[in-house]
PDB file of N, CA and C in Angstrom:
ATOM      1  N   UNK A   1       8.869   0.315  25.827  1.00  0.00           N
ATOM      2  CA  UNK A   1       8.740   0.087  24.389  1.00  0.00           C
ATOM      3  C   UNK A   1       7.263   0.138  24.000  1.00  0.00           C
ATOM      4  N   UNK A   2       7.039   0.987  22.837  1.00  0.00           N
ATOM      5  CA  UNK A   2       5.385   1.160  22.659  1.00  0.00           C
ATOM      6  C   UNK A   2       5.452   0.530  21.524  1.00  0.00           C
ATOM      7  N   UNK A   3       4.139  -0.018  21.595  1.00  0.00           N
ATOM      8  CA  UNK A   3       4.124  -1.684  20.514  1.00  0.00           C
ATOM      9  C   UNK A   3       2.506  -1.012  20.005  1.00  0.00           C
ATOM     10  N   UNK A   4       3.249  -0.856  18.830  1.00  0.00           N
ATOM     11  CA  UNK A   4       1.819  -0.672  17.840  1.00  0.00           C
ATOM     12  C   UNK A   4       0.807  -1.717  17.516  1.00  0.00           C
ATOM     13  N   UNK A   5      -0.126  -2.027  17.832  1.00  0.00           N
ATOM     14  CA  UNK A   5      -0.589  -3.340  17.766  1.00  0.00           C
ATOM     15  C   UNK A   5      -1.524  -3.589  16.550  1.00  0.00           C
ATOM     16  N   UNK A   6      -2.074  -2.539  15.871  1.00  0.00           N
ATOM     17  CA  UNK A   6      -2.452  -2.477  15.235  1.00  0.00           C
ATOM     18  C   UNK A   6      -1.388  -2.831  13.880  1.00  0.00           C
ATOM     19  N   UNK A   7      -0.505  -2.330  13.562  1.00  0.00           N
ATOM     20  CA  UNK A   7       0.664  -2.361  12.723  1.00  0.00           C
ATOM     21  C   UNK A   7       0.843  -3.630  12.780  1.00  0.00           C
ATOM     22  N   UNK A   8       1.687  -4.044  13.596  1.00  0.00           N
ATOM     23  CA  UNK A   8       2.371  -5.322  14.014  1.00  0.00           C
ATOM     24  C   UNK A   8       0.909  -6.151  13.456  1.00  0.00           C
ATOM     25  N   UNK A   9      -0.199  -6.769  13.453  1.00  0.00           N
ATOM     26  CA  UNK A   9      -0.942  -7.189  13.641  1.00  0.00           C
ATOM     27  C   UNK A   9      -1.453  -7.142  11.784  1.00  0.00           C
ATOM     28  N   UNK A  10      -1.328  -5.720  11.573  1.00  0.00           N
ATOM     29  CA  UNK A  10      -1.301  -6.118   9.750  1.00  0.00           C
ATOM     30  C   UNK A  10      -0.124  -6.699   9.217  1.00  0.00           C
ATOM     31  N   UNK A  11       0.630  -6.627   9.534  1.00  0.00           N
ATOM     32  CA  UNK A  11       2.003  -7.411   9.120  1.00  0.00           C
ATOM     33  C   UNK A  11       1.998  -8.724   9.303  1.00  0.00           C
ATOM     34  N   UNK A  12       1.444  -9.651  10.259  1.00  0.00           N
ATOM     35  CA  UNK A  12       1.637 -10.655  10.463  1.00  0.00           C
ATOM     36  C   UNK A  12       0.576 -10.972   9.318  1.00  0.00           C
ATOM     37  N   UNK A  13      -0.935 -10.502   9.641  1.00  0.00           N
ATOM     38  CA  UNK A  13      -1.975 -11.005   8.482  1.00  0.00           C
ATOM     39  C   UNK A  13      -1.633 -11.116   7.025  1.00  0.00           C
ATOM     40  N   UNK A  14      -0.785 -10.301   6.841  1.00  0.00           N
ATOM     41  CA  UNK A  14      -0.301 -10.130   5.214  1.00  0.00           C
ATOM     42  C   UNK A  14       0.609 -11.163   4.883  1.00  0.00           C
ATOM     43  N   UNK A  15       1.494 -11.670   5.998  1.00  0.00           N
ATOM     44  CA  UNK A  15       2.699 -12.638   5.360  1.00  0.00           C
ATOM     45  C   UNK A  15       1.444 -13.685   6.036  1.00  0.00           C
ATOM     46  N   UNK A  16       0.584 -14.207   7.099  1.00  0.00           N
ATOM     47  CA  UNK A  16      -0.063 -15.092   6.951  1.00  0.00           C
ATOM     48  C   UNK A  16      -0.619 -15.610   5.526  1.00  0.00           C
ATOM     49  N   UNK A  17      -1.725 -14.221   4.992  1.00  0.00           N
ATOM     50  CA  UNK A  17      -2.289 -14.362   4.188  1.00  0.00           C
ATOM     51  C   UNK A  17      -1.205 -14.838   2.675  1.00  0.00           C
ATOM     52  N   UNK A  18      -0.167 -14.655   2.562  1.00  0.00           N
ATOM     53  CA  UNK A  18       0.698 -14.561   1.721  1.00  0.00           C
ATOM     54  C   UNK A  18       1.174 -16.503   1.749  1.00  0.00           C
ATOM     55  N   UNK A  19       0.943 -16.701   2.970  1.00  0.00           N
ATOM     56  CA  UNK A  19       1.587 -18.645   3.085  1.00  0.00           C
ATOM     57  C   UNK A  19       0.802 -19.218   3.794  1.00  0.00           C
ATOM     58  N   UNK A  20       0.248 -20.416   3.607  1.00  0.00           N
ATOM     59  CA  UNK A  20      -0.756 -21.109   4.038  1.00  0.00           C
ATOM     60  C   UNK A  20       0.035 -22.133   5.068  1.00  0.00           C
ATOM     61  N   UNK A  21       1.593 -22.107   4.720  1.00  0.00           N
ATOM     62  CA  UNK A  21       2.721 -22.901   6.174  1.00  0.00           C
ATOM     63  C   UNK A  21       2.323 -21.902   7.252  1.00  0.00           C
ATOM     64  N   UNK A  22       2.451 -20.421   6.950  1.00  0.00           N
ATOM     65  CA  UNK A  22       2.167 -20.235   8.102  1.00  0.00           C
ATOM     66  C   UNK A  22       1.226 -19.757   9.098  1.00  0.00           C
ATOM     67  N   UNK A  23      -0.404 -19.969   7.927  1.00  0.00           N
ATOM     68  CA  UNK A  23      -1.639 -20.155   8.273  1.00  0.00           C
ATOM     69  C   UNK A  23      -1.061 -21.048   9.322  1.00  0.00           C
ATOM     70  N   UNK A  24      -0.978 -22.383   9.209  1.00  0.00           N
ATOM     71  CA  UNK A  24      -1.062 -23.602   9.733  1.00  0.00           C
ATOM     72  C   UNK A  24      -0.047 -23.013  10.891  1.00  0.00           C
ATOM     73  N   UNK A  25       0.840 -22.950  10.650  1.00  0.00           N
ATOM     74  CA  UNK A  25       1.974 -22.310  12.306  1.00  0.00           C
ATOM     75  C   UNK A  25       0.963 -21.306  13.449  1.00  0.00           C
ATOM     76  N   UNK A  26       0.264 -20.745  12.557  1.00  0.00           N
ATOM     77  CA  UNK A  26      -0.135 -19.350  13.824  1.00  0.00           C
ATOM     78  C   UNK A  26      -1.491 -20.416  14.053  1.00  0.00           C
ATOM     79  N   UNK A  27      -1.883 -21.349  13.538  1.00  0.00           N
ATOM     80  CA  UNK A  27      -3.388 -22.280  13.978  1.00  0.00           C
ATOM     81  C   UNK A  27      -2.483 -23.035  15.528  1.00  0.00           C
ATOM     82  N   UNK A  28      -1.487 -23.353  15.364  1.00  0.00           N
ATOM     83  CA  UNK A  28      -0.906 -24.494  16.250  1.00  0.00           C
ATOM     84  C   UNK A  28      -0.060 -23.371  16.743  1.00  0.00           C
ATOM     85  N   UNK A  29       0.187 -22.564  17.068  1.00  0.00           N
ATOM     86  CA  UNK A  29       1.051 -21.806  18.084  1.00  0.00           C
ATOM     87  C   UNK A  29       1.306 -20.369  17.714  1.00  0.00           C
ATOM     88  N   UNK A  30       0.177 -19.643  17.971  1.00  0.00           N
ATOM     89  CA  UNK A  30       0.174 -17.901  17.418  1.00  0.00           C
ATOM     90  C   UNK A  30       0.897 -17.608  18.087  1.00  0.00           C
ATOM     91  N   UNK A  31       1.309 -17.132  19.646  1.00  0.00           N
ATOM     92  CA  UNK A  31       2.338 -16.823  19.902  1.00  0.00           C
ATOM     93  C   UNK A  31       3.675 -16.611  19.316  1.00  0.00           C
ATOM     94  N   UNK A  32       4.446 -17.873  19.060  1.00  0.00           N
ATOM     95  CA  UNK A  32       5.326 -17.812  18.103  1.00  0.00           C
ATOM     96  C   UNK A  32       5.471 -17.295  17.229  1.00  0.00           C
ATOM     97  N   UNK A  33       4.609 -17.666  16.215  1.00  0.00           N
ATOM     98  CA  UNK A  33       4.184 -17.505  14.775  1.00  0.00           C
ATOM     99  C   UNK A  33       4.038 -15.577  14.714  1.00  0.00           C
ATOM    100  N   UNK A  34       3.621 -15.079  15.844  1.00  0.00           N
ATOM    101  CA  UNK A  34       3.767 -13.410  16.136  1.00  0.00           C
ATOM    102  C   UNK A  34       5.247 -13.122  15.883  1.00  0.00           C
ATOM    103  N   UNK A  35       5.526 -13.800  16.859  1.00  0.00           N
ATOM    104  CA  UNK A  35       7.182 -13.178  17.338  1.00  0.00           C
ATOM    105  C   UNK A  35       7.943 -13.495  16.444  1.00  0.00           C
ATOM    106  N   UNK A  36       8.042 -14.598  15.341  1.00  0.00           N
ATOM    107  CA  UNK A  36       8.640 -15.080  14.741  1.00  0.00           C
ATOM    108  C   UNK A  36       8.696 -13.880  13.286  1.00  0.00           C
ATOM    109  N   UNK A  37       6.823 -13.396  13.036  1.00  0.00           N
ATOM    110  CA  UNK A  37       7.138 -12.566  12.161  1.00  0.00           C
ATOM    111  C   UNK A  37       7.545 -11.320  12.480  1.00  0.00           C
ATOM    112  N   UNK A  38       7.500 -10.946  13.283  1.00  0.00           N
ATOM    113  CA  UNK A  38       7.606  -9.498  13.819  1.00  0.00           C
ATOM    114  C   UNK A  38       9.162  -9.120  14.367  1.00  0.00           C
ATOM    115  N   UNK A  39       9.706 -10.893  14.401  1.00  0.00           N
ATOM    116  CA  UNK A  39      10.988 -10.418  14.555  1.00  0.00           C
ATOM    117  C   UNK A  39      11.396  -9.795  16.070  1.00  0.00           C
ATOM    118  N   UNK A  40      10.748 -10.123  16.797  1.00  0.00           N
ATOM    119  CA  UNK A  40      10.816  -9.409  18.356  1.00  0.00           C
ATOM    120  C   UNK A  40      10.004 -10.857  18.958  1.00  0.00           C
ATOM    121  N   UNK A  41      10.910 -10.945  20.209  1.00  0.00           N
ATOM    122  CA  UNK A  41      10.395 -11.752  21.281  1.00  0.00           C
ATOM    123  C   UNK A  41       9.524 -10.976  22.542  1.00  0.00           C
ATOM    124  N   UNK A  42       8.617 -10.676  22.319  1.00  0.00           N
ATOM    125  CA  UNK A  42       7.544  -9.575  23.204  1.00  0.00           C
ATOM    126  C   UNK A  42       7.287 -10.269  24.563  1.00  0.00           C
ATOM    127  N   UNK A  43       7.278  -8.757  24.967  1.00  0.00           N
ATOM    128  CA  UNK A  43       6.489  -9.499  26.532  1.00  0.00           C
ATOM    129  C   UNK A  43       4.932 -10.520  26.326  1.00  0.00           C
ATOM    130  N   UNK A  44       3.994 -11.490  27.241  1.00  0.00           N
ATOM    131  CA  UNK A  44       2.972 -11.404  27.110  1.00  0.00           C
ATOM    132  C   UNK A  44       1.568 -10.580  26.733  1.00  0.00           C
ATOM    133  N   UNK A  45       2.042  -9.489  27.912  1.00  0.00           N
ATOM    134  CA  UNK A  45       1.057  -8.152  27.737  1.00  0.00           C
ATOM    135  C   UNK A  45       1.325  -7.336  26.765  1.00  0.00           C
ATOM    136  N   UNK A  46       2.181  -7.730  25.786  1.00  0.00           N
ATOM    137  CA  UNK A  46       2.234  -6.997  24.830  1.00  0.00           C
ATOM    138  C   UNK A  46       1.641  -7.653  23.428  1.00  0.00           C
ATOM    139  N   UNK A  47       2.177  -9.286  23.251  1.00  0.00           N
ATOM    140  CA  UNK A  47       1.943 -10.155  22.338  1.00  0.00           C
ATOM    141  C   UNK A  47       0.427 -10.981  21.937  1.00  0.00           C
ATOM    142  N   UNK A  48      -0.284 -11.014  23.352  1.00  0.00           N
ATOM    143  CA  UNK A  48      -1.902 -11.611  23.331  1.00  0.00           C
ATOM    144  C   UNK A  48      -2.608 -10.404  22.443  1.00  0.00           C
ATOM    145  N   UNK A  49      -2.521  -8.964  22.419  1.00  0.00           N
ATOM    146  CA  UNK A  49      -3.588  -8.201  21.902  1.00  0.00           C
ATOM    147  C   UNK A  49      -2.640  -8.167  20.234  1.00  0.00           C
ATOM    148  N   UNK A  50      -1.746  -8.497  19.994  1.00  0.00           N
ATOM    149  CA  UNK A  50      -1.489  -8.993  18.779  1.00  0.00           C
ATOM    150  C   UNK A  50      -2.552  -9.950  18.339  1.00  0.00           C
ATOM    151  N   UNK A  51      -1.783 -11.308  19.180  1.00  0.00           N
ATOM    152  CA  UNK A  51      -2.746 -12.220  18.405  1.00  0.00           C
ATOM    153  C   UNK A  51      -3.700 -12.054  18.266  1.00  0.00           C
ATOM    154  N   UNK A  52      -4.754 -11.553  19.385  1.00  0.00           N
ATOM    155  CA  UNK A  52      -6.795 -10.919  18.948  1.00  0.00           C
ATOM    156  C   UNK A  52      -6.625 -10.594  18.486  1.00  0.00           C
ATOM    157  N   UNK A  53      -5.404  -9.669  17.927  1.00  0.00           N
ATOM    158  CA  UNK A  53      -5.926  -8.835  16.696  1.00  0.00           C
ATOM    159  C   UNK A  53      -5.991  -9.234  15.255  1.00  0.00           C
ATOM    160  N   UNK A  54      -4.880 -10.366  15.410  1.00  0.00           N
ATOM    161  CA  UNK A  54      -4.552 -11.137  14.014  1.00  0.00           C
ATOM    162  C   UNK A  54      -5.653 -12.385  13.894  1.00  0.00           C
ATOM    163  N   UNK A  55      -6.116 -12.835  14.896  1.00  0.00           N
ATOM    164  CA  UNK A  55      -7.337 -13.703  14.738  1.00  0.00           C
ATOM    165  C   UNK A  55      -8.365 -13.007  13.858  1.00  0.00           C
ATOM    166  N   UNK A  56      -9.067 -11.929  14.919  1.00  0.00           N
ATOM    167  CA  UNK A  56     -10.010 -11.547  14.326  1.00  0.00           C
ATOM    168  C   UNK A  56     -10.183 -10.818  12.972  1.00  0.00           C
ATOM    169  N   UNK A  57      -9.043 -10.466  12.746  1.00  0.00           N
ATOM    170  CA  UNK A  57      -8.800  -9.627  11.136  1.00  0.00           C
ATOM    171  C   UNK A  57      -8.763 -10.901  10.543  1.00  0.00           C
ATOM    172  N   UNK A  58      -8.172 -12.167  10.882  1.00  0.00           N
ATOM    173  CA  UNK A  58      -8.372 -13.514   9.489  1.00  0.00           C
ATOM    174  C   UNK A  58      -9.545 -13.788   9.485  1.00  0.00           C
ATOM    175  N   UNK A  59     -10.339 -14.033  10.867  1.00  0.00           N
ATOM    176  CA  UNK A  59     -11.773 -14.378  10.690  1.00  0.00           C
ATOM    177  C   UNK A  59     -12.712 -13.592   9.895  1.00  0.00           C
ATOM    178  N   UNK A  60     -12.093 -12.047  10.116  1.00  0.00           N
ATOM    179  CA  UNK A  60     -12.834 -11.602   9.085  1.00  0.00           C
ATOM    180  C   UNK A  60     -12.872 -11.457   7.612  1.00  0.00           C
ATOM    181  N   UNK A  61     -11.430 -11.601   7.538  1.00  0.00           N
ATOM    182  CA  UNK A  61     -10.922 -11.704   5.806  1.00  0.00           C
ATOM    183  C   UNK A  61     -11.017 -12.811   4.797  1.00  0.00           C
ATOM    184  N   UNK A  62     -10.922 -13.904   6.220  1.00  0.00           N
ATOM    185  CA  UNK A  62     -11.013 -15.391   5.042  1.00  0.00           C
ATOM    186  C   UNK A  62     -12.288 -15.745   5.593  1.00  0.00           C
ATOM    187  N   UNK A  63     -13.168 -15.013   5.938  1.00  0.00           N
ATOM    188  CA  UNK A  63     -14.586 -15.526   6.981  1.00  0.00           C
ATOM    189  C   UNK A  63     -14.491 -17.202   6.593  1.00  0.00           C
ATOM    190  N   UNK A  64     -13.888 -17.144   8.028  1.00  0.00           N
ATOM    191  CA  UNK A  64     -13.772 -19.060   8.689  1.00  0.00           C
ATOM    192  C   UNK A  64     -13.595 -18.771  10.062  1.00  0.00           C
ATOM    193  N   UNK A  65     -13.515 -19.700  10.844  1.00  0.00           N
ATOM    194  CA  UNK A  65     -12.488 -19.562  12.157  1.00  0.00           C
ATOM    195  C   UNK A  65     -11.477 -20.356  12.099  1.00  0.00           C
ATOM    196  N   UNK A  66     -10.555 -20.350  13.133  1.00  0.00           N
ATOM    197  CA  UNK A  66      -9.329 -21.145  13.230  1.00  0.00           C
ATOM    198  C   UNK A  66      -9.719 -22.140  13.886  1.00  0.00           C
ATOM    199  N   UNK A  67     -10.891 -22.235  13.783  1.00  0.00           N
ATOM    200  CA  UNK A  67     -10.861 -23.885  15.032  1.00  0.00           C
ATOM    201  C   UNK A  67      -9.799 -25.115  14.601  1.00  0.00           C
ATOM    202  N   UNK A  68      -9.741 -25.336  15.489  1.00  0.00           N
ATOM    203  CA  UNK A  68      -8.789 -26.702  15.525  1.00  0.00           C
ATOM    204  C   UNK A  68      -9.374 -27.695  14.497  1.00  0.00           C
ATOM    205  N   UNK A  69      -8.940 -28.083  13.596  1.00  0.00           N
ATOM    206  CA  UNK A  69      -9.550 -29.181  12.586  1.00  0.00           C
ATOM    207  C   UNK A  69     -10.115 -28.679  11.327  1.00  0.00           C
ATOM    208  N   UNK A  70     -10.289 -27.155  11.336  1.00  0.00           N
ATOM    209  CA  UNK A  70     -10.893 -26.414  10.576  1.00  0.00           C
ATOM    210  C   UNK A  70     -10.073 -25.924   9.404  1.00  0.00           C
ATOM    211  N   UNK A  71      -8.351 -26.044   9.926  1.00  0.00           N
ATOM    212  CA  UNK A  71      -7.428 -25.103   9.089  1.00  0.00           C
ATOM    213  C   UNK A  71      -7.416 -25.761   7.387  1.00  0.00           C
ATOM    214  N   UNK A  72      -7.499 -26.778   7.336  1.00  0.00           N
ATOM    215  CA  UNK A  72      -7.668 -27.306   6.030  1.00  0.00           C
ATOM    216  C   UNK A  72      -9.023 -26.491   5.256  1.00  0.00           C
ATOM    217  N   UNK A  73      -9.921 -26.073   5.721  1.00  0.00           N
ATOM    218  CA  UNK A  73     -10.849 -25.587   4.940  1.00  0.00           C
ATOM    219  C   UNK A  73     -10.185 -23.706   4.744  1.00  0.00           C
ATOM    220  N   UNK A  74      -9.717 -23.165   5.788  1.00  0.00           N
ATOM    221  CA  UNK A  74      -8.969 -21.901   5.694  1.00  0.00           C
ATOM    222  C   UNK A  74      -7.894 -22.436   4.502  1.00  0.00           C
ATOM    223  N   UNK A  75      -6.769 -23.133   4.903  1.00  0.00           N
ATOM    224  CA  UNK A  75      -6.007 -23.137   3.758  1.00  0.00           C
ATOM    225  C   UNK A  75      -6.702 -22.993   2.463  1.00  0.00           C
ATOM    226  N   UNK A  76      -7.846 -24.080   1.867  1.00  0.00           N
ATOM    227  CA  UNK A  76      -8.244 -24.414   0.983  1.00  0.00           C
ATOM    228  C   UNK A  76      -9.296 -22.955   0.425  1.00  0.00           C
ATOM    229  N   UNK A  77      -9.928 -22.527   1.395  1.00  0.00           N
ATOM    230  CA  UNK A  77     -10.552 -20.738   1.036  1.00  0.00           C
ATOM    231  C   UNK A  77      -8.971 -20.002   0.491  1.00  0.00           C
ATOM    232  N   UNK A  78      -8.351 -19.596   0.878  1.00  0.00           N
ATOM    233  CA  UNK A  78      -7.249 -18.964   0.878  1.00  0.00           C
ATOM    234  C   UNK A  78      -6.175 -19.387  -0.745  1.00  0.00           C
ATOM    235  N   UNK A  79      -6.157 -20.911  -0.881  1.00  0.00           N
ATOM    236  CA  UNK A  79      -5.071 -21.192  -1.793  1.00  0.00           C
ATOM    237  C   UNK A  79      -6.654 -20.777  -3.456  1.00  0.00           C
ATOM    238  N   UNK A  80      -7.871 -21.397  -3.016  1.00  0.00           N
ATOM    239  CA  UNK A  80      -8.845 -20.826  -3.758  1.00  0.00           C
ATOM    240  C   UNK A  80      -8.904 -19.499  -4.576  1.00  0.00           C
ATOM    241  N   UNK A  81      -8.538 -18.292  -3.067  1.00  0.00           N
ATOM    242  CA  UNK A  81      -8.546 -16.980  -3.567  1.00  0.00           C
ATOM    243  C   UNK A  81      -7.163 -16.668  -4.250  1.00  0.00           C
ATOM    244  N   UNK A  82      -6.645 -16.892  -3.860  1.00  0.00           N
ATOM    245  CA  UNK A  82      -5.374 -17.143  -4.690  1.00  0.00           C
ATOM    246  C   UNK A  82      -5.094 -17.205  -6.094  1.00  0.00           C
ATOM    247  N   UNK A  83      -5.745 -18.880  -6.340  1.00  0.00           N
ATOM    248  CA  UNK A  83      -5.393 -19.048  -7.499  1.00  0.00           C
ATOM    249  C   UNK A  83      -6.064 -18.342  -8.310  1.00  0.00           C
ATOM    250  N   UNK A  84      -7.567 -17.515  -8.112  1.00  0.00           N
ATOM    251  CA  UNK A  84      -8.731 -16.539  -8.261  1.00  0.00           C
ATOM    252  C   UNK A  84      -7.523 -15.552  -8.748  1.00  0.00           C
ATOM    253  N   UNK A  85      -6.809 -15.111  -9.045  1.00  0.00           N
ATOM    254  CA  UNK A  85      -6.327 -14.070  -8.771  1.00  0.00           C
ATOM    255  C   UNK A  85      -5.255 -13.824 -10.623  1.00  0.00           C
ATOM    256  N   UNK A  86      -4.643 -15.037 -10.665  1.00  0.00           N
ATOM    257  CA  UNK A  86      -4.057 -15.278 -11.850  1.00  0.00           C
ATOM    258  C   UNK A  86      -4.966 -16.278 -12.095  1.00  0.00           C
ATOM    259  N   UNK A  87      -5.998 -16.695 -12.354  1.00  0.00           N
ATOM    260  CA  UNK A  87      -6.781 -17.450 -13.460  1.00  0.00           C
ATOM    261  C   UNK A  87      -6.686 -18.845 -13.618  1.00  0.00           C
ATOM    262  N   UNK A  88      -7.365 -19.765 -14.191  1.00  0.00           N
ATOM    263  CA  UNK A  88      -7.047 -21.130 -14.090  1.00  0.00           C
ATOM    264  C   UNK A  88      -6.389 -21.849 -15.032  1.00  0.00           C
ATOM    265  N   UNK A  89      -5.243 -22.696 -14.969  1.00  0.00           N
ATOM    266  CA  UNK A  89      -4.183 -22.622 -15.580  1.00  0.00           C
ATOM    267  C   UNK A  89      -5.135 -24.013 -16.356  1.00  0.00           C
ATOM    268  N   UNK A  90      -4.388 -23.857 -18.036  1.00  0.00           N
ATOM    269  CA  UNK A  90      -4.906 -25.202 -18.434  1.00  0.00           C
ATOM    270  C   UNK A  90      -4.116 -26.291 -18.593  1.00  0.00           C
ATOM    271  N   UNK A  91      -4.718 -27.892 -18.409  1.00  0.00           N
ATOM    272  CA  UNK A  91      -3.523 -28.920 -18.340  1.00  0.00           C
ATOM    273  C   UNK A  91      -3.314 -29.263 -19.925  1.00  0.00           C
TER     274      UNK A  91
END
């Protein structure tokens, strides 16, 4: 089975980028959080150059890292650009 990794790897970033639940899922268990979007339970040697790949495309898109303790400031960049997007609602 030939595993596009590149593909697979924008797909996950886009529904990441799309939910900040599952920012927080792929911070506490990328593995899963791969397979879960991709819909395929992958070998190892197939699923780790996913995840580098989906790391480093968030690090570069939401420039943060995933460190452990950090995801609250990613969420908070992210729900930011977001709301950036449709404007600020008035109370």
């Amino acid at each position: 089975m030939a595993v596009d990794i590149k593909e697979m790897a924008e797909k996950v970033v886009t529904k990441i980028k799309a939910d900040p639940n599952l920012l927080k899922s792929f911070d506490d268990d990328p593995v899963k959080t791969v397979e879960k979007v991709v819909g395929v339970d992958l070998p190892d040697d197939k699923i780790q150059p996913i995840v580098t790949q989906v790391k480093t495309t968030l690090k570069t898109t939401l420039k943060t890292t995933l460190k452990e303790g950090n995801i609250a400031d990613v969420a908070k960049d992210l729900t930011s650009k977001v709301t950036g997007l449709f404007g600020k609602k008035d109370n």
